[in-house]
N, C-alpha and C. Protein backbone atom coordinates (compact mmCIF):
# COMPACT_ATOMS: atom_id res chain seq x y z
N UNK A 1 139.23 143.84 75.51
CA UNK A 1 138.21 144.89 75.54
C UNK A 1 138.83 146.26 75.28
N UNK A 2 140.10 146.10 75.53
CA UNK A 2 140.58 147.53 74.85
C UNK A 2 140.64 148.67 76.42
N UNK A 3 140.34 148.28 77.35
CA UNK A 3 139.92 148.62 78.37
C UNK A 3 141.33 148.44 79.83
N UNK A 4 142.17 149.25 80.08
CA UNK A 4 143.06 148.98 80.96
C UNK A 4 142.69 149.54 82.43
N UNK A 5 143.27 148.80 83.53
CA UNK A 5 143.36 149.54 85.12
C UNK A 5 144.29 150.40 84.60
N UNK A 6 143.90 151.67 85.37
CA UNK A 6 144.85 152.96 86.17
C UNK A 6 145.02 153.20 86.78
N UNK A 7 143.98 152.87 87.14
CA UNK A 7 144.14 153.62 88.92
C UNK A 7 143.97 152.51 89.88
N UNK A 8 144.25 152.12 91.17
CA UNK A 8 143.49 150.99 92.19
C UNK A 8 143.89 151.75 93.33
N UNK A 9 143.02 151.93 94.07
CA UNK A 9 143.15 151.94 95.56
C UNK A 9 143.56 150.95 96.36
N UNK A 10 144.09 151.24 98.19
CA UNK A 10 144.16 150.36 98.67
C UNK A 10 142.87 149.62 99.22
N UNK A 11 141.67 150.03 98.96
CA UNK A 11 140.55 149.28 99.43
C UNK A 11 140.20 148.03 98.19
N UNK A 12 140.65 148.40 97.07
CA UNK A 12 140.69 147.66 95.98
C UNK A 12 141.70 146.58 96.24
N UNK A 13 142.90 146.91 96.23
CA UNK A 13 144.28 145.84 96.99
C UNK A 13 143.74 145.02 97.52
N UNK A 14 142.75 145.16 98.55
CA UNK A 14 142.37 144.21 99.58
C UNK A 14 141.56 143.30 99.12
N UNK A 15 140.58 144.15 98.02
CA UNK A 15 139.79 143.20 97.59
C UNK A 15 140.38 141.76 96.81
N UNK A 16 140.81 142.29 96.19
CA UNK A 16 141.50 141.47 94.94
C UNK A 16 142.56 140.63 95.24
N UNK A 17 142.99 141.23 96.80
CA UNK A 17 144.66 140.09 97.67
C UNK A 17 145.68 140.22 96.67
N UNK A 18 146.16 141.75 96.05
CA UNK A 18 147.37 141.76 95.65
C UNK A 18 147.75 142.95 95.79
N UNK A 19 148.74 143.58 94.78
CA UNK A 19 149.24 144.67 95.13
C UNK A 19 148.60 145.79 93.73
N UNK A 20 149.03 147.21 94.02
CA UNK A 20 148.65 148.15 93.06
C UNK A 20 149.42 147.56 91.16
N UNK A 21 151.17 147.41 91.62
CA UNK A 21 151.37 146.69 90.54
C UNK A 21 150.70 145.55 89.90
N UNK A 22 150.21 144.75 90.54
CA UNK A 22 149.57 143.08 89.85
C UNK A 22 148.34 144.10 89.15
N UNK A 23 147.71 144.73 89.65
CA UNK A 23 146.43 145.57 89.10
C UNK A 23 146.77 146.15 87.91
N UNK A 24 147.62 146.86 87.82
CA UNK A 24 147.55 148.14 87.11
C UNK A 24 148.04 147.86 85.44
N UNK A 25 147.02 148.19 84.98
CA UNK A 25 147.67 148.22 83.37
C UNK A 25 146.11 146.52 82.58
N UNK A 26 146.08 146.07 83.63
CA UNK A 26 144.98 144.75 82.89
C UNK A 26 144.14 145.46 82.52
N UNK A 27 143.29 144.64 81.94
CA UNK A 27 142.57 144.54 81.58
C UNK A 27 141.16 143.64 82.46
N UNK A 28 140.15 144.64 82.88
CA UNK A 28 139.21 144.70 84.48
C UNK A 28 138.64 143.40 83.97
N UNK A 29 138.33 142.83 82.76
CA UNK A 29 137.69 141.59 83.10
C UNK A 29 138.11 140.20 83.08
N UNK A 30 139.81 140.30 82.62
CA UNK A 30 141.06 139.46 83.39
C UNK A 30 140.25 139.02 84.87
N UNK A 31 139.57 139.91 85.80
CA UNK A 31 139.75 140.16 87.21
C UNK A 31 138.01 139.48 87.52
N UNK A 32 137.35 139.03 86.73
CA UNK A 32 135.93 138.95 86.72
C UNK A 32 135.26 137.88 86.03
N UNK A 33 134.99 136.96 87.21
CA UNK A 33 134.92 135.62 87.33
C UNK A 33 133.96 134.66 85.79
N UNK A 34 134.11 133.88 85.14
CA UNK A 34 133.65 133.34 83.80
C UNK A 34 131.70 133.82 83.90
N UNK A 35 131.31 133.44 85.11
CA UNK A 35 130.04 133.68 85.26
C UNK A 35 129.65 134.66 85.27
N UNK A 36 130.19 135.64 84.99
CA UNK A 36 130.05 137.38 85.64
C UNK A 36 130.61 138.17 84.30
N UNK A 37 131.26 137.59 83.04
CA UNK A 37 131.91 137.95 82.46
C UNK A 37 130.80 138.99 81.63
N UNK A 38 129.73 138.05 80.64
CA UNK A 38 128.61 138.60 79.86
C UNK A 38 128.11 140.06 80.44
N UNK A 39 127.68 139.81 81.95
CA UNK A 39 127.13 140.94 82.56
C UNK A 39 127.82 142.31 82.60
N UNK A 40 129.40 142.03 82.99
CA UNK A 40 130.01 143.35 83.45
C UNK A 40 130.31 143.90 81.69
N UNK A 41 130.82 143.04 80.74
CA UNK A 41 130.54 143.56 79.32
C UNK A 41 129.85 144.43 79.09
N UNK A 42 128.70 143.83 79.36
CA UNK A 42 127.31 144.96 78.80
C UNK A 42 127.59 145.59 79.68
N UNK A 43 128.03 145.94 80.47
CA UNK A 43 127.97 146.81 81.58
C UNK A 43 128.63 148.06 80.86
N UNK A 44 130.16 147.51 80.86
CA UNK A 44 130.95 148.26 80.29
C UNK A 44 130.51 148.90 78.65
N UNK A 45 129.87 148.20 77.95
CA UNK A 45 129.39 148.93 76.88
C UNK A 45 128.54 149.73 76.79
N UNK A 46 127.42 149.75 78.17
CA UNK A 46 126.36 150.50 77.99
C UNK A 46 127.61 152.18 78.90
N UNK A 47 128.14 151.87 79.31
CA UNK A 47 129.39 152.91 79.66
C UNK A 47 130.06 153.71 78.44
N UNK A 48 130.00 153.50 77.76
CA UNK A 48 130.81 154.11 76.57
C UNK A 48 129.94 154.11 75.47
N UNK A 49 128.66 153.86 75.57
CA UNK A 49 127.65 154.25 74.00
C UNK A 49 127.36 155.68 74.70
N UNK A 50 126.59 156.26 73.69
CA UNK A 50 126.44 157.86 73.80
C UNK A 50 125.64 158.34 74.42
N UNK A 51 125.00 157.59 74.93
CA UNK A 51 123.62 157.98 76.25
C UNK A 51 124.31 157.47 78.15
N UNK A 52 124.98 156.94 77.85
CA UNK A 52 125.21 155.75 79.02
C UNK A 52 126.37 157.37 79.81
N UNK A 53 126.03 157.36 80.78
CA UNK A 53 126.40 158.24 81.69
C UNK A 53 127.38 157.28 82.84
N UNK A 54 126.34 156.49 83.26
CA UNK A 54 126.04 155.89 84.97
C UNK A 54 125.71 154.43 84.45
N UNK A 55 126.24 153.78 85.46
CA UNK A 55 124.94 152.08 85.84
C UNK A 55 124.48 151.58 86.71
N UNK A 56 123.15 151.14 86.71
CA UNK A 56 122.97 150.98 87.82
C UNK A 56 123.80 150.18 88.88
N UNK A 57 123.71 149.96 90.05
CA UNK A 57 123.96 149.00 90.86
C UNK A 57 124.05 147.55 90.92
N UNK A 58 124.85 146.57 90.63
CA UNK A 58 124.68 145.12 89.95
C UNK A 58 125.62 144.06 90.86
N UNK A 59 125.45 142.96 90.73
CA UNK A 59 126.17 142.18 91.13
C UNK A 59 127.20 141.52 90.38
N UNK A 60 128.22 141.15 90.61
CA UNK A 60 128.85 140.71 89.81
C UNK A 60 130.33 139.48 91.13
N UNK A 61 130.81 138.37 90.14
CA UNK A 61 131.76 137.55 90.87
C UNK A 61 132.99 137.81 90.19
N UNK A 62 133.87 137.95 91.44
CA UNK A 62 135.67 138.47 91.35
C UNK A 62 136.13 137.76 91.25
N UNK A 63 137.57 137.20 91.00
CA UNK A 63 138.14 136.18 91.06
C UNK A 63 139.71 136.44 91.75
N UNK A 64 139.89 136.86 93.16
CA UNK A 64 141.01 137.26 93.74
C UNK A 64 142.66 136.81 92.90
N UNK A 65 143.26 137.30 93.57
CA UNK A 65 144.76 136.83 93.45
C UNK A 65 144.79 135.40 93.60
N UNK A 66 144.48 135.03 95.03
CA UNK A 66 144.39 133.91 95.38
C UNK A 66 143.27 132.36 95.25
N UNK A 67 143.02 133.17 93.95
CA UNK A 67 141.68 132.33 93.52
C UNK A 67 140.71 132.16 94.33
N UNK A 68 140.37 133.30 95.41
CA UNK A 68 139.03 133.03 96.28
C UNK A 68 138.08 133.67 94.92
N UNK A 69 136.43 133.22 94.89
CA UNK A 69 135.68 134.25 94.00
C UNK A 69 134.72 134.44 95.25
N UNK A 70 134.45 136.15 94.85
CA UNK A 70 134.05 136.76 95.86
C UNK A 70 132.70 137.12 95.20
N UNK A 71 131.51 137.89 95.91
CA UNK A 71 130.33 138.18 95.32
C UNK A 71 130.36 140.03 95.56
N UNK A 72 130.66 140.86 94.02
CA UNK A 72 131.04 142.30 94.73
C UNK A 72 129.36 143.02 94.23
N UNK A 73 129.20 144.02 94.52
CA UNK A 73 128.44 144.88 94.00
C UNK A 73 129.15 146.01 93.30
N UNK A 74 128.51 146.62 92.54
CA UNK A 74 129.38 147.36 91.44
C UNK A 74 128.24 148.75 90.53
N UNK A 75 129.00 149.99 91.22
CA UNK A 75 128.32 150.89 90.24
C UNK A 75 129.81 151.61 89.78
N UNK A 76 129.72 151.76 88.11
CA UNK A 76 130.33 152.51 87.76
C UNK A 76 129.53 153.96 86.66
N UNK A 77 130.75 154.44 86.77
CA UNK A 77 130.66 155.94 85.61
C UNK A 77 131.47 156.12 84.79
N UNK A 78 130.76 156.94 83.55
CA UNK A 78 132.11 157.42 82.90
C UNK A 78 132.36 158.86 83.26
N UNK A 79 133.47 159.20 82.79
CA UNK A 79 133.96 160.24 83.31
C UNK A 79 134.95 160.58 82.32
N UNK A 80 134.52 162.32 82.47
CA UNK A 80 135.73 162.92 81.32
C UNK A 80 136.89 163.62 81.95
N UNK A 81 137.93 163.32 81.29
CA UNK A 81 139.46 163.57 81.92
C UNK A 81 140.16 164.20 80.62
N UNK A 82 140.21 165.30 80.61
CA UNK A 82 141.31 165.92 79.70
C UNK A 82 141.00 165.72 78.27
N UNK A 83 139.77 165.32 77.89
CA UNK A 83 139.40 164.95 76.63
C UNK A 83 139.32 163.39 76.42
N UNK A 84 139.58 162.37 77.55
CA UNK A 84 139.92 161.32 77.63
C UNK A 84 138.79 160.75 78.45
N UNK A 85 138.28 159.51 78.01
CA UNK A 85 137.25 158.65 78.43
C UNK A 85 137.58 157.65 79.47
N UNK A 86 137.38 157.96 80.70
CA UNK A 86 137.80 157.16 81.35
C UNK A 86 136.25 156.31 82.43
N UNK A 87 136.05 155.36 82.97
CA UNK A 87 135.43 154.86 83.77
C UNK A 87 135.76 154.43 84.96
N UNK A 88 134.91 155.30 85.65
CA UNK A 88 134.93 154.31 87.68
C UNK A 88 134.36 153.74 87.84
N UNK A 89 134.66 153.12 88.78
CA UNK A 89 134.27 151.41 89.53
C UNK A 89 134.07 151.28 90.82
N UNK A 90 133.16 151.31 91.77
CA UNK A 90 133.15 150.72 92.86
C UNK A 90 132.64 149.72 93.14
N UNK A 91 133.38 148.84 93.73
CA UNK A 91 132.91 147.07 94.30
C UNK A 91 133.02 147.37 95.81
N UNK A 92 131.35 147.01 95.96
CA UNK A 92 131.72 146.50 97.84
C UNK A 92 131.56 145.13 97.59
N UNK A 93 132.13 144.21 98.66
CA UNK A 93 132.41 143.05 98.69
C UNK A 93 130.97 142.23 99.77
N UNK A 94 130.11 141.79 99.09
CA UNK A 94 129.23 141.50 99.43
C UNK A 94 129.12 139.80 99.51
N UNK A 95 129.73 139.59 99.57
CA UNK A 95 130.45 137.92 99.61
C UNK A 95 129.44 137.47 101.17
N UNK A 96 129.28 137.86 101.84
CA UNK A 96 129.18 137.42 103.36
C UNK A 96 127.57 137.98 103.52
N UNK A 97 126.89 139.01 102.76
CA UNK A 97 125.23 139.53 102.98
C UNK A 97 124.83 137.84 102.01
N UNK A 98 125.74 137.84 100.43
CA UNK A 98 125.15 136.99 99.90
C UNK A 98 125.02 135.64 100.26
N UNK A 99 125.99 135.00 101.52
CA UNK A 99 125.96 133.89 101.56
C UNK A 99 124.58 133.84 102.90
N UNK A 100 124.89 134.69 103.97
CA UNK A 100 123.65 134.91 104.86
C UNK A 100 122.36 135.19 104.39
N UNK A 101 122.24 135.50 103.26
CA UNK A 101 120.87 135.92 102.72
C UNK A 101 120.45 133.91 101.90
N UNK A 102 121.77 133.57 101.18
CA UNK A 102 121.26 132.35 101.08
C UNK A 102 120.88 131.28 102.30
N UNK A 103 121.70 131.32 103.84
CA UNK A 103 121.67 130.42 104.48
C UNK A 103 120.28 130.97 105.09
N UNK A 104 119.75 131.78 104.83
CA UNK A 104 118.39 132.41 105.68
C UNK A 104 117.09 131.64 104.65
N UNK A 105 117.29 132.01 103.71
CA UNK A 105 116.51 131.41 102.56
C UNK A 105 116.77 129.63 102.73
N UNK A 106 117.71 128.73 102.62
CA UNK A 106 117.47 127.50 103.19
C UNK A 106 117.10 127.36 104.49
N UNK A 107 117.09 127.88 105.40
CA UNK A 107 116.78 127.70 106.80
C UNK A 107 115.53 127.87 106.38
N UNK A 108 114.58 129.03 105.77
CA UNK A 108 113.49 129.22 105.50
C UNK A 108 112.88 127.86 104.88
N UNK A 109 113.55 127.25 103.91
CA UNK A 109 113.01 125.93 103.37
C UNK A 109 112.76 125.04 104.20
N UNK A 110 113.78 125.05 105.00
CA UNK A 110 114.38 123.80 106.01
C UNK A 110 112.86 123.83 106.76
N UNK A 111 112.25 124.89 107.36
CA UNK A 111 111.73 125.23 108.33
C UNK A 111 110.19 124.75 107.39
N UNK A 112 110.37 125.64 106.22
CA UNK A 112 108.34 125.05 105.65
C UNK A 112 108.68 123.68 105.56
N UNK A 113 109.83 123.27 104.85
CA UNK A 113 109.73 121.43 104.88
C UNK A 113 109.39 121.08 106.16
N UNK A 114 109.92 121.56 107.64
CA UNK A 114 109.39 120.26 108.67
C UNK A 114 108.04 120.94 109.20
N UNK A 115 107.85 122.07 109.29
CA UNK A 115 106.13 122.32 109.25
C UNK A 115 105.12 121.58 108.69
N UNK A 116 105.16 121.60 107.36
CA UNK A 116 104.47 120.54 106.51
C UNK A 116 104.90 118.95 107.12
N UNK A 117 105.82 118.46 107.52
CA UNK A 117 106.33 117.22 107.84
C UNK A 117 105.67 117.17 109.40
N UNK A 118 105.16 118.25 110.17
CA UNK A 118 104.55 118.01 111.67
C UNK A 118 103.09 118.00 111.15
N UNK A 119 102.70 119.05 110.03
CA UNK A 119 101.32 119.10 109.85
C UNK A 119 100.99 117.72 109.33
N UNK A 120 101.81 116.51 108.70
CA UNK A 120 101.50 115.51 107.83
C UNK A 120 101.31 114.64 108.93
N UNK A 121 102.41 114.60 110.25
CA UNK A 121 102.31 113.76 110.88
C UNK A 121 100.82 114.06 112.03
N UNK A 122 100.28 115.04 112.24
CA UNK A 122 99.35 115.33 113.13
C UNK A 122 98.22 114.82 111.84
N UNK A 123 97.91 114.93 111.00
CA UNK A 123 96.83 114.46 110.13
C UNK A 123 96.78 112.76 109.90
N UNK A 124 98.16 112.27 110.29
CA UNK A 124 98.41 110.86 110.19
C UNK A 124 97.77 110.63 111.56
N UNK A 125 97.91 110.95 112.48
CA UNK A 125 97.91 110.43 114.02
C UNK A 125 95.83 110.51 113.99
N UNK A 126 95.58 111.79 113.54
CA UNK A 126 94.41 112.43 114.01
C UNK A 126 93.43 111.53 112.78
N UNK A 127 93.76 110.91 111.80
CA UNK A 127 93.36 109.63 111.03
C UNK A 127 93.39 108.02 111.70
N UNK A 128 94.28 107.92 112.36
CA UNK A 128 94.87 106.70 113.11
C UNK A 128 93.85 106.47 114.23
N UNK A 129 93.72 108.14 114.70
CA UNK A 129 93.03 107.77 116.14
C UNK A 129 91.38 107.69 115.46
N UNK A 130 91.14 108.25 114.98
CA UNK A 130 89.47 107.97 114.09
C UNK A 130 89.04 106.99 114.04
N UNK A 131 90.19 106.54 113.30
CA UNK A 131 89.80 104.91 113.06
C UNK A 131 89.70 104.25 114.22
N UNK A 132 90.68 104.29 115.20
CA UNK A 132 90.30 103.50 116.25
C UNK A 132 89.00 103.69 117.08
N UNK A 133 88.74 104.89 117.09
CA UNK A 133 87.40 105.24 117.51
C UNK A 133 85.71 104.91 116.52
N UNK A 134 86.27 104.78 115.61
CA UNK A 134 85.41 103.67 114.74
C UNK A 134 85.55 102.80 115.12
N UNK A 135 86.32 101.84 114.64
CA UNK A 135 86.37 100.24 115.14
C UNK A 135 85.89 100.20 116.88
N UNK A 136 86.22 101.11 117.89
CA UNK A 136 85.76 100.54 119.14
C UNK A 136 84.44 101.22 118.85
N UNK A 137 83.69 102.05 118.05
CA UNK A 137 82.26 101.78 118.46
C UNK A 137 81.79 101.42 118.05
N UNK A 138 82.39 100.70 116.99
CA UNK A 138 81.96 99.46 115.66
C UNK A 138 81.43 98.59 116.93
N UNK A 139 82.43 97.91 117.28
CA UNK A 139 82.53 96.68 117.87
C UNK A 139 81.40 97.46 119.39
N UNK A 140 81.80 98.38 120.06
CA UNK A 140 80.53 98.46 121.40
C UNK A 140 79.17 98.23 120.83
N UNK A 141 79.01 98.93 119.79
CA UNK A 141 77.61 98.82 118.99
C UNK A 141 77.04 97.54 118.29
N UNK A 142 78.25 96.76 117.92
CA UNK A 142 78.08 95.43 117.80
C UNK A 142 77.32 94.69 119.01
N UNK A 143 78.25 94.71 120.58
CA UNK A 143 77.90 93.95 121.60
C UNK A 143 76.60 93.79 122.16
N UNK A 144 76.36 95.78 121.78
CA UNK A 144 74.82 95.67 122.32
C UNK A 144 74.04 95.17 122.04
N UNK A 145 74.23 95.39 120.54
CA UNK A 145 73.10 94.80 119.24
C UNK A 145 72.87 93.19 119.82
N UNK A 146 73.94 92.45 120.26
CA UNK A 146 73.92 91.49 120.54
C UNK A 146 73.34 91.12 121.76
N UNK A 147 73.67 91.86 122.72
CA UNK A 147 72.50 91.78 124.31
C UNK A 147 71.26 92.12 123.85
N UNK A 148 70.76 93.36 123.07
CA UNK A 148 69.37 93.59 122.73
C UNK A 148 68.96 92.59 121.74
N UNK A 149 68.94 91.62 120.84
CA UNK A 149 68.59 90.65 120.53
C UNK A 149 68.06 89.45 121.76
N UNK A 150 69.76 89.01 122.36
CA UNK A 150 69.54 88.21 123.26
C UNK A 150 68.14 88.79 124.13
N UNK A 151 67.81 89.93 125.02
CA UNK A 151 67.39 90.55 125.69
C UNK A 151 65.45 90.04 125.05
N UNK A 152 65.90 90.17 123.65
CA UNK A 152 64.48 90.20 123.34
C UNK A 152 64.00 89.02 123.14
N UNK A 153 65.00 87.59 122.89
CA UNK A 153 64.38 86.52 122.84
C UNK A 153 63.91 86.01 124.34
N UNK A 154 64.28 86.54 124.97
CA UNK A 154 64.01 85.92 126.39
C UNK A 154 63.16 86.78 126.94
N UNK A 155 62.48 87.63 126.56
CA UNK A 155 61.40 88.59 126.94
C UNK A 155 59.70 87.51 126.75
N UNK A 156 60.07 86.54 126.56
CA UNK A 156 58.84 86.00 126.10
C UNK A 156 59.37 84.29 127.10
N UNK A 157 59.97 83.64 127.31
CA UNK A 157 60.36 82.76 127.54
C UNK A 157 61.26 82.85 129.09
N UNK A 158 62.35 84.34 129.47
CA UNK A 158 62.59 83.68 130.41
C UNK A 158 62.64 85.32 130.78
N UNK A 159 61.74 85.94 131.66
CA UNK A 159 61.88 87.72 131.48
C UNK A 159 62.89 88.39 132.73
N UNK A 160 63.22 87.41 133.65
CA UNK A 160 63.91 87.44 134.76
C UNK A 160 65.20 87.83 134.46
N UNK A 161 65.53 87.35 132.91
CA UNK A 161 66.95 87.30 131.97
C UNK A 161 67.19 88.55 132.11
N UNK A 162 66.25 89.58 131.79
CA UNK A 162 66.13 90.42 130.64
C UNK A 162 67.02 91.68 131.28
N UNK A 163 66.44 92.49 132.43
CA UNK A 163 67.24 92.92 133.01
C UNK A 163 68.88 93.13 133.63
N UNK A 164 69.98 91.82 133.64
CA UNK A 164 70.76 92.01 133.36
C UNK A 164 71.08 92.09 132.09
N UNK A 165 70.87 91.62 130.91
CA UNK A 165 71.36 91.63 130.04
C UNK A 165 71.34 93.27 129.21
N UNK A 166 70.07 94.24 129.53
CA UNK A 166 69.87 95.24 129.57
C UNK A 166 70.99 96.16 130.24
N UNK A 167 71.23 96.37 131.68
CA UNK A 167 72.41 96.54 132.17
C UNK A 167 73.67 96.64 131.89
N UNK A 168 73.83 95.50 131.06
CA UNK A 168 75.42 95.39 130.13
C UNK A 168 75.72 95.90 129.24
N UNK A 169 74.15 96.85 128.55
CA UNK A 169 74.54 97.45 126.90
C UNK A 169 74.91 98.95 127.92
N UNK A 170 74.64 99.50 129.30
CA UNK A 170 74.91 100.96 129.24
C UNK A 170 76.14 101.06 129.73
């Protein structure tokens, strides 16, 4: 990119887990993880066309000394130095909002999945019990039907019947 470190701080050192020498003189997207590469490009180009001042605020993945990749945020500027075009950089290391913001967002899933999984099972139960309350007044409504028949053939033939059998439908 044509593009070298000059400068690094020690808050930068830390980031990156090396020293000012390992930094100084690369080339910044050596330092900026394959997935992150496209983005900080344009980044850097909209930095050096003739309108581009500032950028906004962006995310972007590091790729330490020690091969940790980190998740940084990143605004830079350009800036004039002696007739010389130079650009700043700040990365905060947002590695630890981004992974809590993801484990909040699955917990969030976690949580509508077993909601829906209690609401499925209360609609299963509250179906289950229906039915059973059908079938037993299937069948009570059956029995009676069956005493009030009985009840009525013996209303003519034996009426003494009739009364218990009456009794048993309430």
């Amino acid at each position: 990119s044509g593009l070298r470190i000059s400068f690094v701080n020690e808050a930068a050192q830390r980031l990156f887990a090396t020293d000012e020498a390992a930094l100084l003189g690369r080339d910044p997207l050596s330092l900026i993880h394959p997935d992150s590469r496209a983005l900080v490009k344009s980044r850097i180009d909209a930095l050096h066309s003739e309108s581009g001042g500032a950028v906004p605020p962006a995310q972007a993945k590091i790729v330490r000394a020690d091969g940790a990749v980190r998740v940084v945020e990143s605004v830079a500027a350009r800036v004039g130095d002696h007739g010389e075009v130079a650009v700043i950089v700040i990365l905060r290391d947002i590695t630890a909002l981004v992974e809590a913001r993801q484990a909040l967002a699955d917990s969030h899933a976690e949580l509508r999945w077993l909601v829906a999984s209690k609401d499925q099972v209360q609609e299963d139960e509250r179906k289950r019990i229906a039915r059973e309350l059908h079938d037993d007044l299937q069948q009570t409504l059956a029995a009676i039907r069956i005493d009030l028949v009985a009840a009525a053939q013996r209303l003519d033939t034996a009426p003494q019947e009739v009364p218990p059998l009456l009794e048993q439908t309430s």
